[in-house]
Protein backbone atom coordinates (compact mmCIF):
# COMPACT_ATOMS: atom_id res chain seq x y z
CA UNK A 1 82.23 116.50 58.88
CA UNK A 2 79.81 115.60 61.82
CA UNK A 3 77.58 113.07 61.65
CA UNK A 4 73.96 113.30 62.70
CA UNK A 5 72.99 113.02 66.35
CA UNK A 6 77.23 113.04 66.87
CA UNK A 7 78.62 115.26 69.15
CA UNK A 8 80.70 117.96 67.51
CA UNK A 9 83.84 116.20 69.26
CA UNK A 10 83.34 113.31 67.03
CA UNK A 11 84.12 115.11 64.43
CA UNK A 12 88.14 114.56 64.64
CA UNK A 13 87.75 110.77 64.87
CA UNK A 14 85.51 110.63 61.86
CA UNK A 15 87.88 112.81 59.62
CA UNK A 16 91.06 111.04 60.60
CA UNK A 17 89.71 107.78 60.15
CA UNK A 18 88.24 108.69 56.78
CA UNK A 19 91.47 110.32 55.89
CA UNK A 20 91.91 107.42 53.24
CA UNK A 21 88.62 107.39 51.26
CA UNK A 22 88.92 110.76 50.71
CA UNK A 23 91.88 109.98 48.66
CA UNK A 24 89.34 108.68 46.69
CA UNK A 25 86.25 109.86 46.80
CA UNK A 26 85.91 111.70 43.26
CA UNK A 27 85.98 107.68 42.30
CA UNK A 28 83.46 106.83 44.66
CA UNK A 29 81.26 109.61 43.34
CA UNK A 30 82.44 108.53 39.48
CA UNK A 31 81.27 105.05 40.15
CA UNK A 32 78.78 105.96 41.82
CA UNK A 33 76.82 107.39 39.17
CA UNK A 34 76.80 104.44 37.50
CA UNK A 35 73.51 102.49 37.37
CA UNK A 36 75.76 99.30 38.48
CA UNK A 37 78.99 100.22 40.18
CA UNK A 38 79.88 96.72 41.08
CA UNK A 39 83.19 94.86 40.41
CA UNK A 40 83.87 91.42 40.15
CA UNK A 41 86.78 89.78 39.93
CA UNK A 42 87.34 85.71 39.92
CA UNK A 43 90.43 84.50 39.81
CA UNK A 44 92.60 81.43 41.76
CA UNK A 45 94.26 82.47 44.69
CA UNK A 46 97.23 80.79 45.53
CA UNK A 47 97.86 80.04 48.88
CA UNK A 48 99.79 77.78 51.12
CA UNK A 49 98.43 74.41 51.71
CA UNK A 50 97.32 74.62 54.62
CA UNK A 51 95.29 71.21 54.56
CA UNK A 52 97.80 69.00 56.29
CA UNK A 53 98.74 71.35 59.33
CA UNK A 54 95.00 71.63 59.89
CA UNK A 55 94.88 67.42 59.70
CA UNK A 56 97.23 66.99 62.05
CA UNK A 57 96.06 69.49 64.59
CA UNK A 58 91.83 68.11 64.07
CA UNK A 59 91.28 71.16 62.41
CA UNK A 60 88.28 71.43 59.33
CA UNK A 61 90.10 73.40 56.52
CA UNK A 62 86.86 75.46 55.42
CA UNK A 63 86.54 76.93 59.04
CA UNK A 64 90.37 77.84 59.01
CA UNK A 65 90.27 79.66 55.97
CA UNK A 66 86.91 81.13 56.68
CA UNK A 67 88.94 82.77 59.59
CA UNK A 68 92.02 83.86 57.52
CA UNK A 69 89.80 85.53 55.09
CA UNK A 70 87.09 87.37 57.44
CA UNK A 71 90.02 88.83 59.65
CA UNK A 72 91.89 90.10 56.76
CA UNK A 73 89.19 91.77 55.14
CA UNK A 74 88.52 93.31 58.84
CA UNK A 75 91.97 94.79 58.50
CA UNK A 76 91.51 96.05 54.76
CA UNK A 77 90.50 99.67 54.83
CA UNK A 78 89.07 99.68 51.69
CA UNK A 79 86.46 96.65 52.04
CA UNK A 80 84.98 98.76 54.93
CA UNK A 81 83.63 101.42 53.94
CA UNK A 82 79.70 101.65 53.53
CA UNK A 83 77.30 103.92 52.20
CA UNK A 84 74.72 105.17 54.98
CA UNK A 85 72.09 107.92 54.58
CA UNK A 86 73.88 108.89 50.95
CA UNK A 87 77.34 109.44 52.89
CA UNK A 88 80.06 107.11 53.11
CA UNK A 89 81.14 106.02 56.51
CA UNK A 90 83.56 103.15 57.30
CA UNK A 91 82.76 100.39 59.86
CA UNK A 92 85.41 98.66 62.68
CA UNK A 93 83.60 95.03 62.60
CA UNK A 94 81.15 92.81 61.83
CA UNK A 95 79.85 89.18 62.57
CA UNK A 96 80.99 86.38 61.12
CA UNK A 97 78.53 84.81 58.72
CA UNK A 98 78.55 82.22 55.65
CA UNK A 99 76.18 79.75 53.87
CA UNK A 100 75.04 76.51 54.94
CA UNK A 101 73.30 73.81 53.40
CA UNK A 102 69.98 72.43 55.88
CA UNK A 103 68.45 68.92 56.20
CA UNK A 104 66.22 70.24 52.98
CA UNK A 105 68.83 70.92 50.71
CA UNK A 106 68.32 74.26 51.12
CA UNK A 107 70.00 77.28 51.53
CA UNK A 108 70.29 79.09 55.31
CA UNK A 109 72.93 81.78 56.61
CA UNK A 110 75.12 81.17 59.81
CA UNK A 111 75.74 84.06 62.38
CA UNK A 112 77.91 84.85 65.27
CA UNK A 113 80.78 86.93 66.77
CA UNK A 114 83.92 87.43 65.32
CA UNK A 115 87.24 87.29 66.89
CA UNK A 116 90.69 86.95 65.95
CA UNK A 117 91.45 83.56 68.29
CA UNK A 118 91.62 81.16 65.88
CA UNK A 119 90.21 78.21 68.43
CA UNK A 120 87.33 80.48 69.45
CA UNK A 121 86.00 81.03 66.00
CA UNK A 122 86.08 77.64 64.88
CA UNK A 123 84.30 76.63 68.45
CA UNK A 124 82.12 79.44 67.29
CA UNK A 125 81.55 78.80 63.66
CA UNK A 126 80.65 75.08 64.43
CA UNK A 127 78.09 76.38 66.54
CA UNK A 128 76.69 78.58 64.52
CA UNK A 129 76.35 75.37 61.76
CA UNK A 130 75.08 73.28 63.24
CA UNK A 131 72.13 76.25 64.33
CA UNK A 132 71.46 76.71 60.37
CA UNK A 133 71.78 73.11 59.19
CA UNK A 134 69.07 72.08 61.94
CA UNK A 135 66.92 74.96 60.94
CA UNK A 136 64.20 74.23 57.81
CA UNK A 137 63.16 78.43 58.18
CA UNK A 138 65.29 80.84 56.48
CA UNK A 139 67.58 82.54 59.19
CA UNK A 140 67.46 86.22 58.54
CA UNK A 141 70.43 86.73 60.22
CA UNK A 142 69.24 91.04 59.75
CA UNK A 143 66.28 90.89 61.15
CA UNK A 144 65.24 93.56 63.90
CA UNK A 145 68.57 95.25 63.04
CA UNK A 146 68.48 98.92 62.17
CA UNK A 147 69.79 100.47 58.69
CA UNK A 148 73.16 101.43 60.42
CA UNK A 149 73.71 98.05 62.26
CA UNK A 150 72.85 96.42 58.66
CA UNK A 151 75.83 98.09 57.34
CA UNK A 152 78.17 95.91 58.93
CA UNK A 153 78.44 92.55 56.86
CA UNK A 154 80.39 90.75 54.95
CA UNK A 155 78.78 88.44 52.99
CA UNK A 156 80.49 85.12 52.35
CA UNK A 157 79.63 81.70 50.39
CA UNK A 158 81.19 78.83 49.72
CA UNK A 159 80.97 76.15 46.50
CA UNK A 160 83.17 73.49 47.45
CA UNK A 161 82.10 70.82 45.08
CA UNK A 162 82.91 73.28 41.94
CA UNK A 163 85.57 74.22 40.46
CA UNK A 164 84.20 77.70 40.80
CA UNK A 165 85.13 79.64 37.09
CA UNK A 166 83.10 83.12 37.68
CA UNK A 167 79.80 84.02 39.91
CA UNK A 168 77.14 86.43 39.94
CA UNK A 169 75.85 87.36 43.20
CA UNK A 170 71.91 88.59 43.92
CA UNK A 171 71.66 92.38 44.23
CA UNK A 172 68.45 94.15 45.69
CA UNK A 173 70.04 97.53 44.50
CA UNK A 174 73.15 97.75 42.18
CA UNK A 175 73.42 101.70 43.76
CA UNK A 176 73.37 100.79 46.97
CA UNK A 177 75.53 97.23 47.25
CA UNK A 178 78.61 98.53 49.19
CA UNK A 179 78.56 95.21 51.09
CA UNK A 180 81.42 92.82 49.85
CA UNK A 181 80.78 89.67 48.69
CA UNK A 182 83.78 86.79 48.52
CA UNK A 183 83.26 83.31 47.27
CA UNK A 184 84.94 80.71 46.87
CA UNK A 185 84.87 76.90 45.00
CA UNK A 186 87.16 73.54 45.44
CA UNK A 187 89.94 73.31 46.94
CA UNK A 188 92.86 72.15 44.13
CA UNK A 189 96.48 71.49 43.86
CA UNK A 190 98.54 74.30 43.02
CA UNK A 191 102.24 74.95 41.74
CA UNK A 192 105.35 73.64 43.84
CA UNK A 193 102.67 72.10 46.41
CA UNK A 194 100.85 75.35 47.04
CA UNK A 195 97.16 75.75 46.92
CA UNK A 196 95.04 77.13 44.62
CA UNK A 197 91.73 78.11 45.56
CA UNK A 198 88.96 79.64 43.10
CA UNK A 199 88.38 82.77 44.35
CA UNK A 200 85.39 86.18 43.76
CA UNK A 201 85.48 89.15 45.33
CA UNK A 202 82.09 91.59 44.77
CA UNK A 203 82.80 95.48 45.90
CA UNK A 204 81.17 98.76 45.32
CA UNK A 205 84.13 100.09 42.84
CA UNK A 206 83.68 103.74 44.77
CA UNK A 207 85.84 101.94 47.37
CA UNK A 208 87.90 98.76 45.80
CA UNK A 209 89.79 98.63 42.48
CA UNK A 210 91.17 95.36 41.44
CA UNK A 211 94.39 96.41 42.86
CA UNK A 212 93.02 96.16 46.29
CA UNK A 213 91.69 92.62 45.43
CA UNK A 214 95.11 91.64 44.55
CA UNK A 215 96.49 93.10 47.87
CA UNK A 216 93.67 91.43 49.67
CA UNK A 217 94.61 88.13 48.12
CA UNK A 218 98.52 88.93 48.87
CA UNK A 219 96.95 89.42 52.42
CA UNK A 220 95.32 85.94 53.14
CA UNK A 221 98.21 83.66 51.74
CA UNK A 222 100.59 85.80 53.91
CA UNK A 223 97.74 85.24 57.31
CA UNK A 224 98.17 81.22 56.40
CA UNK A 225 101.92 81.10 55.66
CA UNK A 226 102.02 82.46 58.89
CA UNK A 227 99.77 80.53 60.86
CA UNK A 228 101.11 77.19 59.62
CA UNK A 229 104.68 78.39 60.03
């Protein structure tokens, strides 16, 4: 398949890397028929705790797991694929972006580069809040982008003063949300002094099936074990 205004050579690249999804696509178009194709899942994901290595090393916990999360979905085929011009395509990145509360009490969306040096996107993420909390207009962190370069997202927010039981996430367009959405509430003590963390994950079904949720989950608390090793 070649893409429009691709050069035939691209061709290759696009049908090994989409080697995958077309494992898959009769689901995608099953689902895809649907007037909402959505799944969401909420469930608590047990994790390390990961608070205490990030005390001792002046580390804020949210940020830290804000990066285990955003580079494991960046290495999870499935939560990358998008829909553009009615064909499926799958992205390599996106920015890093989450919620913020402002001086208002209002809601405003952080922005900025992603990378997978965990001092550098905390430096960066800090940044980036203290840019939306200062800001009383919306940040529309989309704006001037094109329909392509809007394709890349993740969207992430954060409830850490709930203990988050299920969420229900605004949708322009139930067809056309391929974008992820993962949430998350407070922080609480799991079993044998693990971790456990109430967790949502939104996905087009076309491209994620709970089993992938569970791998993705699987996928963070082995990042953090990891890390804090």
């Amino acid at each position: 398949m070649i893409l429009p205004g691709l050069p035939a050579s691209a061709s290759i690249v696009y049908t090994r890397r989409m080697k995958n999804f077309e494992k898959r696509r009769d689901r995608y178009e099953l689902f895809s028929s649907f007037e909402n194709p959505l799944v969401n899942i909420n469930f608590l994901l047990d994790v390390p705790d990961f608070r205490p290595w990030c005390k001792a090393r002046q580390i804020p916990v949210f940020h830290f797991f804000l990066y285990c999360v955003l580079n494991t979905v960046k290495q999870s085929d499935n939560f990358m694929y998008r829909i553009l011009d009615g064909e499926v395509i799958k992205i390599d990145d996106f920015p890093a972006s989450y919620t913020v509360i402002n001086a208002d009490d209002n809601l405003n969306y952080t922005r900025f580069e992603m990378t997978d040096q965990l001092d550098l996107f905390i430096a960066r993420s800090l940044d980036a809040k203290r840019i939306a909390e200062a800001s009383a207009k919306l940040i529309n962190t989309g704006e001037g982008e094109s329909v392509r370069e809007q394709r890349h997202n993740i969207f992430i927010t954060s409830l850490p003063w709930l203990d988050l039981r299920a969420i229900e996430h605004p949708v322009y367009r139930h067809g056309d949300a391929d974008i992820p959405c993962i949430s998350w509430g407070k922080f609480g003590p799991g079993v044998d002094g693990r971790m456990a963390v109430p967790f949502s994950v939104q996905a087009h079904h076309g491209f994620v099936d709970g089993y992938h949720i569970q791998k993705l989950a699987q996928a963070i608390a082995q990042r953090i074990a990891g890390l804090i090793a």
